[in-house]
C-alpha atoms as a PDB file:
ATOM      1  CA  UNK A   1     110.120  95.132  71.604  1.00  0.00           C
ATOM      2  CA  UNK A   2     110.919  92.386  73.725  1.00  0.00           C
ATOM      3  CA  UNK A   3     112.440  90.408  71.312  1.00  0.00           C
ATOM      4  CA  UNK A   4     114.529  93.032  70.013  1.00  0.00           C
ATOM      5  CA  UNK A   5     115.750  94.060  73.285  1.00  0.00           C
ATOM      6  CA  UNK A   6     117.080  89.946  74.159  1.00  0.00           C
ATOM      7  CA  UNK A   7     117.313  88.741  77.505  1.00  0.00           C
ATOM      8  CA  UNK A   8     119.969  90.321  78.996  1.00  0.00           C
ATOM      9  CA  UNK A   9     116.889  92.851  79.494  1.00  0.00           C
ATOM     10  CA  UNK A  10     114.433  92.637  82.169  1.00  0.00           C
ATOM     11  CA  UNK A  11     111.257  93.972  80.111  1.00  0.00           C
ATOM     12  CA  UNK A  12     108.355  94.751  82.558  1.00  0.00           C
ATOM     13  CA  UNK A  13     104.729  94.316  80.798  1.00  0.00           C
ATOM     14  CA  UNK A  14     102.089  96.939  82.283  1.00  0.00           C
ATOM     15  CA  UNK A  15      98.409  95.875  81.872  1.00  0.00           C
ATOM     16  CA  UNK A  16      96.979  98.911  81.672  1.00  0.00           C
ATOM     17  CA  UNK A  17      93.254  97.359  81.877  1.00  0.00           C
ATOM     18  CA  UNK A  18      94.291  94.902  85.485  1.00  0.00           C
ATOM     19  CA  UNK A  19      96.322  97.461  86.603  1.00  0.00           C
ATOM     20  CA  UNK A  20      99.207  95.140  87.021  1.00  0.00           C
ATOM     21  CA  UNK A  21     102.460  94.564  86.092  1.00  0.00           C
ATOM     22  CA  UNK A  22     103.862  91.357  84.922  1.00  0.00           C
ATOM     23  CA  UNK A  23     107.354  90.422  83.568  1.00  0.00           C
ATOM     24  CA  UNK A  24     108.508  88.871  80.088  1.00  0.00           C
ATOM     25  CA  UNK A  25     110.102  85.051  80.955  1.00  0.00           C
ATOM     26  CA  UNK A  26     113.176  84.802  78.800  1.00  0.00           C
ATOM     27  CA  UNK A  27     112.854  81.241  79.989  1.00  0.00           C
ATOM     28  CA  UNK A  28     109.257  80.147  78.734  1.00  0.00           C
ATOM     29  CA  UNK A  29     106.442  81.774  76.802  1.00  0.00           C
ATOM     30  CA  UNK A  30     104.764  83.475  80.002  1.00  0.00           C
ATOM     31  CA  UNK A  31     104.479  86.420  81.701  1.00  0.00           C
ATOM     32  CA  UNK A  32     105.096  86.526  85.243  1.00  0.00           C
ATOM     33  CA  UNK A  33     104.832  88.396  88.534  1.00  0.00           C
ATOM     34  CA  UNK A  34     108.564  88.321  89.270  1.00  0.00           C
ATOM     35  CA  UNK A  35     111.560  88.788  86.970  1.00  0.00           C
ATOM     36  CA  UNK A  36     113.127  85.582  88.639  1.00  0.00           C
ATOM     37  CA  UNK A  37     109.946  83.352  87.874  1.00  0.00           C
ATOM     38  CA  UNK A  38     112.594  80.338  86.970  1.00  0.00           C
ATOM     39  CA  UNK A  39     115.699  81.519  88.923  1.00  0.00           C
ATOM     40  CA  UNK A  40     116.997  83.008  91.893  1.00  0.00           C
ATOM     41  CA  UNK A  41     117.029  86.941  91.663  1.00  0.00           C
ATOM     42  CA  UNK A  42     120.847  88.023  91.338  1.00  0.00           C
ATOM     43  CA  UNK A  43     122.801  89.416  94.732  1.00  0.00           C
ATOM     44  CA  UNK A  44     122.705  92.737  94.969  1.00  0.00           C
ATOM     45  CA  UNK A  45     125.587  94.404  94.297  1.00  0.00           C
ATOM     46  CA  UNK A  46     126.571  96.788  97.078  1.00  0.00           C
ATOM     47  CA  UNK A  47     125.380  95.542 100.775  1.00  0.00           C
ATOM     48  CA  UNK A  48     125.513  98.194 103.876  1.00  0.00           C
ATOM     49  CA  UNK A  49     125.574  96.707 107.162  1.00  0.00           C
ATOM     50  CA  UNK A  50     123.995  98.971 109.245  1.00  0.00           C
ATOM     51  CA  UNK A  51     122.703  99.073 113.657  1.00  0.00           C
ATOM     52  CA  UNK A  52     120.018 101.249 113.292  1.00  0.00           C
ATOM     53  CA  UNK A  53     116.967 100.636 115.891  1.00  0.00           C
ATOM     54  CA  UNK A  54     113.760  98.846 114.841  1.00  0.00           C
ATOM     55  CA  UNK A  55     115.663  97.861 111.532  1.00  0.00           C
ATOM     56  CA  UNK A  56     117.102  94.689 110.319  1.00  0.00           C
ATOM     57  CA  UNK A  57     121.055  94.585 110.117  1.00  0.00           C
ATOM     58  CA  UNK A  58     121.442  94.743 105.823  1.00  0.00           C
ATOM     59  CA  UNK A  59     120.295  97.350 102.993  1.00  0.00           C
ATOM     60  CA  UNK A  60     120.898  97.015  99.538  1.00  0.00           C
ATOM     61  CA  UNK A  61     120.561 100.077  96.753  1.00  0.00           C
ATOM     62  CA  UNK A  62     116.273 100.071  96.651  1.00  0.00           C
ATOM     63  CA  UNK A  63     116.130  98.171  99.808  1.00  0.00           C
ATOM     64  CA  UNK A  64     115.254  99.890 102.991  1.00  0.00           C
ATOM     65  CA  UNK A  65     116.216  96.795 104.951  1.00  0.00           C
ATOM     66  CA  UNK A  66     116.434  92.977 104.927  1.00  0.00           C
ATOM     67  CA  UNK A  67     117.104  89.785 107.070  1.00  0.00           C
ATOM     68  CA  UNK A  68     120.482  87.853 106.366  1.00  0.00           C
ATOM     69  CA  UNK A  69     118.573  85.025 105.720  1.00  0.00           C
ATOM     70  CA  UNK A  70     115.755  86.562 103.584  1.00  0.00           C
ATOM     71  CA  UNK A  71     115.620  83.385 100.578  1.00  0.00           C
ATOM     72  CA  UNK A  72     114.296  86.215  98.018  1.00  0.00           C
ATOM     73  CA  UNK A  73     118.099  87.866  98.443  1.00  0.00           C
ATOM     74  CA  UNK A  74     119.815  84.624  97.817  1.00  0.00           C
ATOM     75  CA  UNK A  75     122.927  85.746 100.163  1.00  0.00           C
ATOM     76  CA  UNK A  76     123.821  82.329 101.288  1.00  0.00           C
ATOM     77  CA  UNK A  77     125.795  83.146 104.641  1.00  0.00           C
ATOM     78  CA  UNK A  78     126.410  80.764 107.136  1.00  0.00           C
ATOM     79  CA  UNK A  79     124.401  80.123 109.607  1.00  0.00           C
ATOM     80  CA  UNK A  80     126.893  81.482 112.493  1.00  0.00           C
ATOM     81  CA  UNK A  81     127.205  84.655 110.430  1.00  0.00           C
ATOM     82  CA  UNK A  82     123.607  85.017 110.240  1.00  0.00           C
ATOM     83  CA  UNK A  83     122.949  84.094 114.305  1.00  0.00           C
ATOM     84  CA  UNK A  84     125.627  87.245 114.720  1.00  0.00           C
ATOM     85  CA  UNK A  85     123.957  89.414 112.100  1.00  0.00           C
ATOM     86  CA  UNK A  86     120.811  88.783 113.906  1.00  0.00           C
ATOM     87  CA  UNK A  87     122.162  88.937 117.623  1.00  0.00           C
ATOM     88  CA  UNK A  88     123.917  92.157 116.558  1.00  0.00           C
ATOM     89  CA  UNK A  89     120.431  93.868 115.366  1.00  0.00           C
ATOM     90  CA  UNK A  90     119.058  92.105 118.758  1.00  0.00           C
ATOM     91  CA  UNK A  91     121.627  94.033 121.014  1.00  0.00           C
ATOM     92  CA  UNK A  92     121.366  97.235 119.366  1.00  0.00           C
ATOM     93  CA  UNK A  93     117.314  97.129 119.704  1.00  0.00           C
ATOM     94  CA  UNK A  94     117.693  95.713 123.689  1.00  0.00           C
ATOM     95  CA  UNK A  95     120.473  99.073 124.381  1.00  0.00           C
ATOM     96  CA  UNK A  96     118.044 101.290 122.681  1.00  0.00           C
ATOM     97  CA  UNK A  97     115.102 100.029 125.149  1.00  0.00           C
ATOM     98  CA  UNK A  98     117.533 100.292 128.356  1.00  0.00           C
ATOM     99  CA  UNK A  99     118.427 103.733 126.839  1.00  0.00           C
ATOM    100  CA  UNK A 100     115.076 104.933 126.402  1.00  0.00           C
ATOM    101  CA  UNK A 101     113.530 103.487 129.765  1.00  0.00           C
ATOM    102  CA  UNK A 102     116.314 105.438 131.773  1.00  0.00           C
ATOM    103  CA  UNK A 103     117.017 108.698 129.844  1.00  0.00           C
ATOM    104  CA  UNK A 104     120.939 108.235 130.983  1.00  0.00           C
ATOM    105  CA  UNK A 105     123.625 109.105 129.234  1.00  0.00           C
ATOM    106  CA  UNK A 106     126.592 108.091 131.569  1.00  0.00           C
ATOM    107  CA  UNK A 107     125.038 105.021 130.872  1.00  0.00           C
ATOM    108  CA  UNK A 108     124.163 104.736 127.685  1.00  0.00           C
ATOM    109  CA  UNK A 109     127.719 105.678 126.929  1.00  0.00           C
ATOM    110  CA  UNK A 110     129.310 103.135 129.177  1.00  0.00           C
ATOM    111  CA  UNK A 111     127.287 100.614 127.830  1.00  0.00           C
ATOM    112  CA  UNK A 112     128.057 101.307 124.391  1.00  0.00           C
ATOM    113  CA  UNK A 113     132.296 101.694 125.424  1.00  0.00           C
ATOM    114  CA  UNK A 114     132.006 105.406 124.876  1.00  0.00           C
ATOM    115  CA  UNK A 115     133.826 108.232 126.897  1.00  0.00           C
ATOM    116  CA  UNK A 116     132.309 109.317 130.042  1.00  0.00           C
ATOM    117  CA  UNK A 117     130.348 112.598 129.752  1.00  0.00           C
ATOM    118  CA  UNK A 118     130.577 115.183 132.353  1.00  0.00           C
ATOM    119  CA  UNK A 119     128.143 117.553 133.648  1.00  0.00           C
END
């Protein structure tokens, strides 16, 4: 089936008996426990950049989150883009502990350059 298919296909191989899954190498003979055995896996498509507490800065479609500099995403920033990515993620995490330590929302919004609420 494989075969047929050609490698513009990523053809997963379940063994059924191991309970494992291993992947057909278009590049060798093999099977193997990543699609990308030989290569770097392709950059996903559609990136969200996202400040969400307790969560790295990037998602990608079947990705809950990831670092900028995660090697298995193959992203290649700079490095002063990834220091901001990750200082960015940082801040939002340190606000989030300030926020939940005072319970203030005058605060929280003044921090964050939001209007001033009123009581």
């Amino acid at each position: 089936m494989a075969v047929h298919l050609g490698s513009l296909w990523v053809v997963r191989y379940w063994d059924e008996g191991h309970s494992t899954t291993k992947f057909v190498c278009w590049q060798c003979p093999r099977l193997h426990w990543s699609a990308y055995a030989h290569t770097s896996p392709p950059v996903p498509l559609y990136l969200t950049v996202e400040g969400e507490y307790g969560w790295l800065p990037l998602r990608a479609e079947g990705v809950e989150d990831f670092a900028p500099d995660d090697p298995a995403f193959g992203l290649d920033l700079s490095d002063e883009l990834v220091a901001d990515l990750y200082q960015w993620s940082d801040d939002i995490d340190a606000n989030m502990e300030l926020y939940l330590q005072e319970r203030d929302e005058d605060s929280d919004s003044a921090r964050r350059g939001g209007a001033r609420t009123t009581r």
